[in-house]
Each structure stands twice: as structure tokens, then as C-alpha cells.
N, C-alpha and C. Protein backbone atom coordinates (compact mmCIF):
# COMPACT_ATOMS: atom_id res chain seq x y z
N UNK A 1 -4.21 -45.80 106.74
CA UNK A 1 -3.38 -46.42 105.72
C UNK A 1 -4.20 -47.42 104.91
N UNK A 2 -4.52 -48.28 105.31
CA UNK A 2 -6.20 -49.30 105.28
C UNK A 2 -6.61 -48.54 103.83
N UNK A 3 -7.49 -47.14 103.86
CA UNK A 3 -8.41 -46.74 103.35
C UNK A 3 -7.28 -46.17 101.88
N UNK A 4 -6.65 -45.70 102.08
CA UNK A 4 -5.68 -45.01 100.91
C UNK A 4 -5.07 -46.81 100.00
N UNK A 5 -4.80 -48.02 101.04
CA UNK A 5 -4.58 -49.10 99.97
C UNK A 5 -5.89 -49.43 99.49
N UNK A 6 -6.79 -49.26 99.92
CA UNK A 6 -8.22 -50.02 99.57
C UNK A 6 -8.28 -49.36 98.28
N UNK A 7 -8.40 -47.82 98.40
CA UNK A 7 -8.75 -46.82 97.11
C UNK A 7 -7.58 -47.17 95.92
N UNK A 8 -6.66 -47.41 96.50
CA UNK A 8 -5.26 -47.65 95.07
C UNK A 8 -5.50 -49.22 94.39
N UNK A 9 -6.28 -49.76 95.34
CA UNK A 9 -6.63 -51.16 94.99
C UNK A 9 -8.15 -50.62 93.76
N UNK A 10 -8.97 -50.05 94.37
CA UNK A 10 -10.10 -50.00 93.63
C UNK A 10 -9.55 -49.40 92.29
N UNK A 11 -8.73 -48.54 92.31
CA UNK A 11 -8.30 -47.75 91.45
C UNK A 11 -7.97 -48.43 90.04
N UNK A 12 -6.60 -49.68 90.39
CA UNK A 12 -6.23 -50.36 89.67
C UNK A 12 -7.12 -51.40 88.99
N UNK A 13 -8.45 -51.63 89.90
CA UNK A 13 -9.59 -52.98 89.50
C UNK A 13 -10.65 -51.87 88.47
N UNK A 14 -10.67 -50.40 88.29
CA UNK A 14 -11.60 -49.89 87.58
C UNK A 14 -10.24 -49.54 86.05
N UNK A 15 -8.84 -49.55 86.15
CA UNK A 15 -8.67 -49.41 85.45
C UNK A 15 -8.66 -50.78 84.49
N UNK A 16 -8.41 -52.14 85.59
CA UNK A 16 -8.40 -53.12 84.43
C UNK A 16 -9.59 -53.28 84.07
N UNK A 17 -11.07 -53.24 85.06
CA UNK A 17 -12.07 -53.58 83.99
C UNK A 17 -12.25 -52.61 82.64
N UNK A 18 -11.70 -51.47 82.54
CA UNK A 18 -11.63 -50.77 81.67
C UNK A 18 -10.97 -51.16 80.45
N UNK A 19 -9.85 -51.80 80.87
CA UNK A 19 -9.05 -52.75 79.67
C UNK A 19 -9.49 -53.61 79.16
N UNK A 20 -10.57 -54.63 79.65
CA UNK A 20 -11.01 -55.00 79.80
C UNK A 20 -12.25 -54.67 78.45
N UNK A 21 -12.99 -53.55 79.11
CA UNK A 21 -14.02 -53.26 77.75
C UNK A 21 -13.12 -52.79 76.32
N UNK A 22 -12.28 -52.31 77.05
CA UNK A 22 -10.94 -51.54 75.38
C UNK A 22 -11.34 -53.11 74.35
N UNK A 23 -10.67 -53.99 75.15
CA UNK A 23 -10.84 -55.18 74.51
C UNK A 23 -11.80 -56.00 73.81
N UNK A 24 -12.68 -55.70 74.77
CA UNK A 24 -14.02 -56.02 74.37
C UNK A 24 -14.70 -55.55 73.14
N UNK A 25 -14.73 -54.31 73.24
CA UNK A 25 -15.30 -53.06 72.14
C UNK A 25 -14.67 -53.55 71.16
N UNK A 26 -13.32 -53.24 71.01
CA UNK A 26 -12.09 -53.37 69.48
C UNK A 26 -12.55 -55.08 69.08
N UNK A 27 -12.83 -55.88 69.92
CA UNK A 27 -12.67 -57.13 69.24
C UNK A 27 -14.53 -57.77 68.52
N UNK A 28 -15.03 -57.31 69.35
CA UNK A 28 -16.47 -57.70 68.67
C UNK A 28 -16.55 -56.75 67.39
N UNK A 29 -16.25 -55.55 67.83
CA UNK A 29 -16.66 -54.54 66.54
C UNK A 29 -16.27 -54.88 65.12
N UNK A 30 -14.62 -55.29 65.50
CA UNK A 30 -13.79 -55.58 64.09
C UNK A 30 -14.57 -57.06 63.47
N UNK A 31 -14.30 -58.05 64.67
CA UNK A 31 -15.28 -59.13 63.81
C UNK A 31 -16.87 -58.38 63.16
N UNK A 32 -17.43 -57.77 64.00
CA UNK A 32 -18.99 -57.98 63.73
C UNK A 32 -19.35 -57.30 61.94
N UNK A 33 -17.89 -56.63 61.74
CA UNK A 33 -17.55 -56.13 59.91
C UNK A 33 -17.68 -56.94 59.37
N UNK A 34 -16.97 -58.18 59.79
CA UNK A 34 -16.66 -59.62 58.72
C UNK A 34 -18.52 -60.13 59.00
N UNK A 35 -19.06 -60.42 60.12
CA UNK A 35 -20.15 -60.68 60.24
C UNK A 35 -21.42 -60.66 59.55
N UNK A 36 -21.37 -59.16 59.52
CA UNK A 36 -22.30 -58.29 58.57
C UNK A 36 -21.78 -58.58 57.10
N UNK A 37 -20.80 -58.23 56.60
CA UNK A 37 -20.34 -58.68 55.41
C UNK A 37 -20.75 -60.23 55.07
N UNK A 38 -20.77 -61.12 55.39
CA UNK A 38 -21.14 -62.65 55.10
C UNK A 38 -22.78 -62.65 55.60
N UNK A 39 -23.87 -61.83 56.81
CA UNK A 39 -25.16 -61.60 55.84
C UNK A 39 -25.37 -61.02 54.88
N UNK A 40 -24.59 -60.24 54.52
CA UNK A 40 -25.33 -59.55 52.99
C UNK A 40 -25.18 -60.27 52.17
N UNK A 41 -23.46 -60.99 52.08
CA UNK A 41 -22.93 -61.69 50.80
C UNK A 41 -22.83 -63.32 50.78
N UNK A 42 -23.59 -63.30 51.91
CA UNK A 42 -24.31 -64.89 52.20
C UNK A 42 -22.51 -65.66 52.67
N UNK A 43 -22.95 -67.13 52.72
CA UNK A 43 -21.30 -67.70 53.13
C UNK A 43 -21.14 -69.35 52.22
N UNK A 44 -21.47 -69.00 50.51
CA UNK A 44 -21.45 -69.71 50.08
C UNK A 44 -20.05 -70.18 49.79
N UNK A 45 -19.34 -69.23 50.09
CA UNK A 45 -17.90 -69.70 49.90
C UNK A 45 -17.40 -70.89 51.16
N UNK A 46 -17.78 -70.24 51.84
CA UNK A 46 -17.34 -71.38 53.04
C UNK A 46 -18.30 -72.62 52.92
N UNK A 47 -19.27 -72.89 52.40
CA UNK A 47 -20.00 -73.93 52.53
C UNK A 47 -19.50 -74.52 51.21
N UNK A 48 -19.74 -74.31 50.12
CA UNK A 48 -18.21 -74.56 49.51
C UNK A 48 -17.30 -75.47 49.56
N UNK A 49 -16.62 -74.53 50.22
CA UNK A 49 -15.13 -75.19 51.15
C UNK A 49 -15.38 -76.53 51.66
N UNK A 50 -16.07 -76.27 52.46
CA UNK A 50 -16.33 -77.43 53.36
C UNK A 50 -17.18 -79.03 52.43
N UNK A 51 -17.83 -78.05 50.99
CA UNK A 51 -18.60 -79.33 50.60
C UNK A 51 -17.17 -80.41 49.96
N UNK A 52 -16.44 -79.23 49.50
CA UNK A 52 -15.02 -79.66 48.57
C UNK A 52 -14.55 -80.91 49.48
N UNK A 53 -13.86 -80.47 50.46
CA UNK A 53 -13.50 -81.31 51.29
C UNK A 53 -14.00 -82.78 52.30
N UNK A 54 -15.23 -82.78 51.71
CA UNK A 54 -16.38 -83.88 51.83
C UNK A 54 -17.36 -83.61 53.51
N UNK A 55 -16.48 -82.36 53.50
CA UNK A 55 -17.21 -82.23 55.14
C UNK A 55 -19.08 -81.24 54.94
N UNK A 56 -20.17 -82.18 55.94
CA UNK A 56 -21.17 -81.27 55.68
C UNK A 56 -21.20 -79.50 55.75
N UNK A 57 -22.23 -79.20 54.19
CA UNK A 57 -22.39 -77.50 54.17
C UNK A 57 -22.67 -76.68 55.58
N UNK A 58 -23.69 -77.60 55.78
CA UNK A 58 -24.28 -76.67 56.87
C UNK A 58 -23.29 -75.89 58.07
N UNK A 59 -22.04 -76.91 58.42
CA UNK A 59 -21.27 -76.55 59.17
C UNK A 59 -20.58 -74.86 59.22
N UNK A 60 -20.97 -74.39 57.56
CA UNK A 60 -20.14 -72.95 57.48
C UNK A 60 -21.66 -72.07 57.70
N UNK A 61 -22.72 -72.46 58.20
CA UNK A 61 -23.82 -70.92 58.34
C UNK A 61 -22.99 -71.01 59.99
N UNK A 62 -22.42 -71.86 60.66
CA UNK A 62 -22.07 -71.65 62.10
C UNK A 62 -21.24 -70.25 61.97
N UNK A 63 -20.24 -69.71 61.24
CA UNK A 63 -19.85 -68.85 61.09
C UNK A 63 -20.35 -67.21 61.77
N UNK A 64 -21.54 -67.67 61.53
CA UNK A 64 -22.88 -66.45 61.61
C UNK A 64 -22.39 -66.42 62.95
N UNK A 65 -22.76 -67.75 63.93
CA UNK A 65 -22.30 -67.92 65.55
C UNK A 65 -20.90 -66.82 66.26
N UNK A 66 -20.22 -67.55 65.28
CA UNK A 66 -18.63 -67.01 65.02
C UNK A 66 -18.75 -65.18 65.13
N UNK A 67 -19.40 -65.10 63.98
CA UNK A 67 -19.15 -63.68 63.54
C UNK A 67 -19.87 -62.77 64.07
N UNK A 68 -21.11 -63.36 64.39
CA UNK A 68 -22.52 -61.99 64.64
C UNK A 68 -22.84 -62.25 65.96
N UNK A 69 -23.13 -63.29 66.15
CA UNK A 69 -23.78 -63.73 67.76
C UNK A 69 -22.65 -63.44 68.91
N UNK A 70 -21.41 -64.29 68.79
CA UNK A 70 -20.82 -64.24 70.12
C UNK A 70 -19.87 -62.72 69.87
N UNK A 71 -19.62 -61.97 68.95
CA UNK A 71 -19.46 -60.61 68.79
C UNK A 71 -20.29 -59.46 69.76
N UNK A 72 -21.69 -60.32 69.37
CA UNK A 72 -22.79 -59.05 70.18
C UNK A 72 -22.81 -59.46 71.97
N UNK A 73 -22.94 -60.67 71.63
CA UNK A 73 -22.46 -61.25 73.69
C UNK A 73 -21.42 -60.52 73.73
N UNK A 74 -20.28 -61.19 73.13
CA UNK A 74 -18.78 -59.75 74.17
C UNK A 74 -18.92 -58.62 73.99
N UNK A 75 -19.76 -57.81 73.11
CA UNK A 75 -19.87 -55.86 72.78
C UNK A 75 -20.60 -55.99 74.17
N UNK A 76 -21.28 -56.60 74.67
CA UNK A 76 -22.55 -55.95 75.90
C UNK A 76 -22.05 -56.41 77.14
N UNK A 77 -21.31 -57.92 76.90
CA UNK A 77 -20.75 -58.08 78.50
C UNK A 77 -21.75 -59.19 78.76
N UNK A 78 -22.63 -60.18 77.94
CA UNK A 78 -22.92 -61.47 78.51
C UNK A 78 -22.32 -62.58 77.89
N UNK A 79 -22.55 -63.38 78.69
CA UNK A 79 -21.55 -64.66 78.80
C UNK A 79 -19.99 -64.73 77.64
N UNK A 80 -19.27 -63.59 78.22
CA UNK A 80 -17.99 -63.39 77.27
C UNK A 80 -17.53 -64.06 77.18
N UNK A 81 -17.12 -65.15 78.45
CA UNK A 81 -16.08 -65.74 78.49
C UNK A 81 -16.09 -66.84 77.34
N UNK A 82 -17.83 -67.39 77.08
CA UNK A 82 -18.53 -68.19 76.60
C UNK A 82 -18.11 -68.13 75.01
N UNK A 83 -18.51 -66.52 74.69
CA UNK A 83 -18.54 -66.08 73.32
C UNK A 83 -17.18 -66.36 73.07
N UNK A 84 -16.12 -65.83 73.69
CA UNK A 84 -14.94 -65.78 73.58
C UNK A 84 -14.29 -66.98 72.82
N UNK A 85 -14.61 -68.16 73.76
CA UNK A 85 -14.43 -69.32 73.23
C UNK A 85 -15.16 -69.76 71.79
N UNK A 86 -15.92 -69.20 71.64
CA UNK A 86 -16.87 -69.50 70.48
C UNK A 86 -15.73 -68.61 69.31
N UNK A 87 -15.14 -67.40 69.51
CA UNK A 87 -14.59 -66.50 68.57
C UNK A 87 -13.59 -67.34 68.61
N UNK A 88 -12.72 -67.75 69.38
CA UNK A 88 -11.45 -68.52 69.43
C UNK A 88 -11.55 -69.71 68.84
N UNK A 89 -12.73 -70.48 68.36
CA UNK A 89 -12.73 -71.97 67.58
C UNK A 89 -13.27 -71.12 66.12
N UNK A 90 -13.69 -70.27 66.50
CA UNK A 90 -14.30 -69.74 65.05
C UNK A 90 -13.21 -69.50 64.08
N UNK A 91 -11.81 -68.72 64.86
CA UNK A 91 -10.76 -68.10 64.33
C UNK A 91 -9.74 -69.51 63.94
N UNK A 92 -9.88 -70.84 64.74
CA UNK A 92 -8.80 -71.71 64.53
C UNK A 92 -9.33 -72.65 63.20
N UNK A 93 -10.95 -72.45 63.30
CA UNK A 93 -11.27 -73.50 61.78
C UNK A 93 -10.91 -72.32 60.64
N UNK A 94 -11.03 -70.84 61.10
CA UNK A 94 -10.80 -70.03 59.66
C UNK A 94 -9.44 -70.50 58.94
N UNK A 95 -8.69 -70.02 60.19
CA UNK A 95 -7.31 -70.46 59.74
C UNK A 95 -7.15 -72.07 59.06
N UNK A 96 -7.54 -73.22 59.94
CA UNK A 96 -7.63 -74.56 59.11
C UNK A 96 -7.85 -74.66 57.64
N UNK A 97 -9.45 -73.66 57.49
CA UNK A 97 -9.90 -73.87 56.63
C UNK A 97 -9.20 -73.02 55.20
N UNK A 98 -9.05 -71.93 55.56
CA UNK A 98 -8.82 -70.55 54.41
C UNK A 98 -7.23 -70.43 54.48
N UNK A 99 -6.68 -70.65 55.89
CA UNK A 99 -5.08 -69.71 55.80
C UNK A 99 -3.76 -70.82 55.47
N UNK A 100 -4.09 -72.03 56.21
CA UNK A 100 -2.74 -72.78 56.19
C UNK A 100 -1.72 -72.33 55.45
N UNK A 101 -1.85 -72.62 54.64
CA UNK A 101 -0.37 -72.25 53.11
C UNK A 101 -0.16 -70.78 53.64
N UNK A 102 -1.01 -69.52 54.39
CA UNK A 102 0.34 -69.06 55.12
C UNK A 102 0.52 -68.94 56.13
N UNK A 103 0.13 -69.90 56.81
CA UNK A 103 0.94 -70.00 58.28
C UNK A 103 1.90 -69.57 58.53
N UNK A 104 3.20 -69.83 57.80
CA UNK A 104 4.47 -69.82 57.88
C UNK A 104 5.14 -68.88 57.21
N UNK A 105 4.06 -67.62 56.71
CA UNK A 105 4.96 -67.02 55.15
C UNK A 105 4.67 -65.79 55.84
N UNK A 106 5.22 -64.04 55.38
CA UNK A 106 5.06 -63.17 56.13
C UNK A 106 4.15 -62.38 54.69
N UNK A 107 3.58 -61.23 54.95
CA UNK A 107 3.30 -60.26 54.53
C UNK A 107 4.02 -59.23 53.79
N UNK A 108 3.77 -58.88 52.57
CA UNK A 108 4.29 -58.16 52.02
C UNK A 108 5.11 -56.90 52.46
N UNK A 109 4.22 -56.31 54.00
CA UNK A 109 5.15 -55.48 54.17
C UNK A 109 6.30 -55.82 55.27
N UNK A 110 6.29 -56.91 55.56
CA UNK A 110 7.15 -57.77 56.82
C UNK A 110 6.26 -58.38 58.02
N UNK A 111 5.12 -58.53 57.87
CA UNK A 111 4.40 -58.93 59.44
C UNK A 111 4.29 -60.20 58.53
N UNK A 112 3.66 -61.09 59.77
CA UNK A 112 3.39 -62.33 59.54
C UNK A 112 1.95 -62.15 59.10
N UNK A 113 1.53 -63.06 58.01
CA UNK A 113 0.72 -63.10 56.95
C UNK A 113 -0.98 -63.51 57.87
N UNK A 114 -1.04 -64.20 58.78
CA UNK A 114 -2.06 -64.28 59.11
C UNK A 114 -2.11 -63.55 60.60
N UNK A 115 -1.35 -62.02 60.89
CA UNK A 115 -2.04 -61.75 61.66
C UNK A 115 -2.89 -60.71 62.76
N UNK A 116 -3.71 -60.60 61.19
CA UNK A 116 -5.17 -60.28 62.24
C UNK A 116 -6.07 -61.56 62.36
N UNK A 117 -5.57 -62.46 61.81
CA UNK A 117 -6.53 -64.05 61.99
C UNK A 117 -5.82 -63.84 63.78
N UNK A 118 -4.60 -64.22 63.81
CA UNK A 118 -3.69 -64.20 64.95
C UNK A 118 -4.21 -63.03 66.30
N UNK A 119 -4.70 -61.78 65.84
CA UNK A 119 -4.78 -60.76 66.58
C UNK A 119 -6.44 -61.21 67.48
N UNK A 120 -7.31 -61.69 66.02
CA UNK A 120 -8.77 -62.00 66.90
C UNK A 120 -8.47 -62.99 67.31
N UNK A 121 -7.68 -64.40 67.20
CA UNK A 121 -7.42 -65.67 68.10
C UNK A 121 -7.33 -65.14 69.80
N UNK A 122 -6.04 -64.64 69.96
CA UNK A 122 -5.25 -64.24 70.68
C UNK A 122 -6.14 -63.01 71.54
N UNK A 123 -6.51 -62.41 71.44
CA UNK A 123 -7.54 -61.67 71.57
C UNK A 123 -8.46 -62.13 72.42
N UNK A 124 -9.45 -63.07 71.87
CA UNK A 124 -10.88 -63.57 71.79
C UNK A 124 -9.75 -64.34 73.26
N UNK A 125 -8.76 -65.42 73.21
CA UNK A 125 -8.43 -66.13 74.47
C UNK A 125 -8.11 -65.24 75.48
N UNK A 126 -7.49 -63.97 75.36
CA UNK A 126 -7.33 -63.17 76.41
C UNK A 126 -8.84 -62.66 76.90
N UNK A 127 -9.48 -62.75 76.28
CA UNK A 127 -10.80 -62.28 77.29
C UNK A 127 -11.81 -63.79 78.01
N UNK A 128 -11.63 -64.81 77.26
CA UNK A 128 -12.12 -65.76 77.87
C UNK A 128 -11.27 -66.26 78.79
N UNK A 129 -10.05 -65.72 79.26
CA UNK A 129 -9.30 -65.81 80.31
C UNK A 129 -9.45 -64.44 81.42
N UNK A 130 -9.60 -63.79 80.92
CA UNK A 130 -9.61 -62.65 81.77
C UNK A 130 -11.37 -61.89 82.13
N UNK A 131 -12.53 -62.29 81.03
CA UNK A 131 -14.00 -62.31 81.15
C UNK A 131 -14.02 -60.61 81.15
N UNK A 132 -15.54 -60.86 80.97
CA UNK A 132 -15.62 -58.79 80.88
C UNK A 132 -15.67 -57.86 81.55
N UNK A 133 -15.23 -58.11 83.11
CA UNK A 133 -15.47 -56.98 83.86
C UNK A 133 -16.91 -56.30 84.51
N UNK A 134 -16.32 -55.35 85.31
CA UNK A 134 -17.45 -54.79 85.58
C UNK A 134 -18.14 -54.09 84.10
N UNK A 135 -17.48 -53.55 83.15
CA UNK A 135 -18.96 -52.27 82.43
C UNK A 135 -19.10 -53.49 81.54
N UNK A 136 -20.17 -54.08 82.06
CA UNK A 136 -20.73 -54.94 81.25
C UNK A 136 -22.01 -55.48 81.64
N UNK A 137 -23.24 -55.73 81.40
CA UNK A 137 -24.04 -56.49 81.49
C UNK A 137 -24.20 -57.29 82.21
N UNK A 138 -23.40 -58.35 82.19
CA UNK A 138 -23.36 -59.88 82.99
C UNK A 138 -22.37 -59.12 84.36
N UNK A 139 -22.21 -58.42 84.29
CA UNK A 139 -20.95 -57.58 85.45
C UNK A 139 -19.89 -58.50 85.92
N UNK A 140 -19.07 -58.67 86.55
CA UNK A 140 -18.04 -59.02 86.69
C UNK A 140 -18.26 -60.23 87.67
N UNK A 141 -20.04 -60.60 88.18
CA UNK A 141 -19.27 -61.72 89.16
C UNK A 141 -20.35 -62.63 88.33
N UNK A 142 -20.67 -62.82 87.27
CA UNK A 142 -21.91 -64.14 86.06
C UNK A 142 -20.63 -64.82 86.02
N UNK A 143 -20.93 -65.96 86.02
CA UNK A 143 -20.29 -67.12 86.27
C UNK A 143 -19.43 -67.60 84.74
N UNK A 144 -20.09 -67.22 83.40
CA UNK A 144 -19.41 -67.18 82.34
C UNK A 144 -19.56 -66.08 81.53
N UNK A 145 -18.95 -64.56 82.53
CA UNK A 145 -18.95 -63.62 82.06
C UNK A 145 -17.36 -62.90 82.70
């Protein structure tokens, strides 16, 4: 009996690390678009932003961090939990910075207006809560993976 719960146990721990990468994959990939898009087209807009508001430029090349770096940590499985957090402050200054005015307003076709800002927040915290699993790199027992 032992050996048949052990296997239904393993069973269920290969399907969540599997959820696990689902997550992983869909969420670095979709950012690492926006990523790539702001090296080609540089991120003068956000530096910009930030000069408008009297806060230093330099603060918007962090973005790059945001977008390209901790993207490629969670696609491979090192220090996710790490990156995670990095995508999750990345996603709360976007919103600060770019979305406020619609926080509160919905989308033309009925969803709420910010959310795929909402989807990578929410997202990015479910894996720095839950980390990457076994198919990953850092494997399932790195201390901020």
C-alpha cells in the first residue's frame, strides 16, 4: 500500500513541478517581448517619465533587469524565486508609473484595463511563492529557486 501512495504522491509532485514550468515558460517569454522591444527601441520613454517627475533617469535602464534579465533566470530555473520578485516590483512601478488613471476603468471589451499588467504581477508572485521546481536548473531544492 506504502509503494502505490508513494507513486500517487510522486505522481502529483511531477505534475505540479510541471505547472510549475507552464508558468514559468508563459511568463518569462511574454515579458522577454516587451524586453527585447525596449533594446531595440531603447527606454527613453521611461527615463523620460521619470526625469518629468523629478525622479533620477537612470532608474528606467533598470527595466532591462525587469524585462530581460530576471525573464531569462525564470525561463531556465535559476534563482526564480529571486527573479520573480524582481518581475513583481518591475510590474508595480509600471503600473505606478504608466497605468494609474486606469486602475479603476475596464477595457473596451469588458475586462479590467490593466490586466495583463495584473496577469504578469500576479503571476511573477505565484512563482516567487511557489519557486521553479524540479525542470529547472537551480532544481527544486537552491535555496532561491
Amino acid at each position: 500500500m506504502k509503494t502505490n501512495m508513494h507513486h500517487a504522491g510522486t505522481i502529483d509532485n511531477a505534475r505540479e513541478d510541471f505547472g510549475r514550468l507552464v508558468l514559468r515558460v508563459t511568463l518569462a517569454l511574454l515579458l522577454l517581448f516587451h524586453g527585447v522591444s525596449k533594446l531595440f527601441g531603447g527606454v527613453g520613454f521611461i527615463t523620460g517619465m521619470l526625469g518629468k517627475m523629478g525622479l533620477p533617469e537612470a532608474i528606467g535602464y533598470l527595466v532591462y533587469v525587469g524585462e530581460v534579465v530576471a525573464p531569462l533566470l525564470i525561463l531556465v530555473g535559476v534563482w526564480t524565486r529571486l527573479a520573480a520578485l524582481i518581475v513583481a516590483g518591475n510590474m508595480v512601478v509600471a503600473i505606478l508609473l504608466v497605468h494609474t488613471r486606469e486602475f479603476f476603468t475596464m477595457s473596451g471589451s469588458g475586462g479590467w484595463a490593466l490586466e495583463l499588467q495584473g496577469m504578469y504581477l500576479f503571476a511573477a508572485i505565484a512563482l516567487a511563492l511557489l519557486g521553479a521546481g524540479r525542470y529547472s536548473i537551480g532544481g527544486r531544492a537552491a535555496k532561491w529557486n
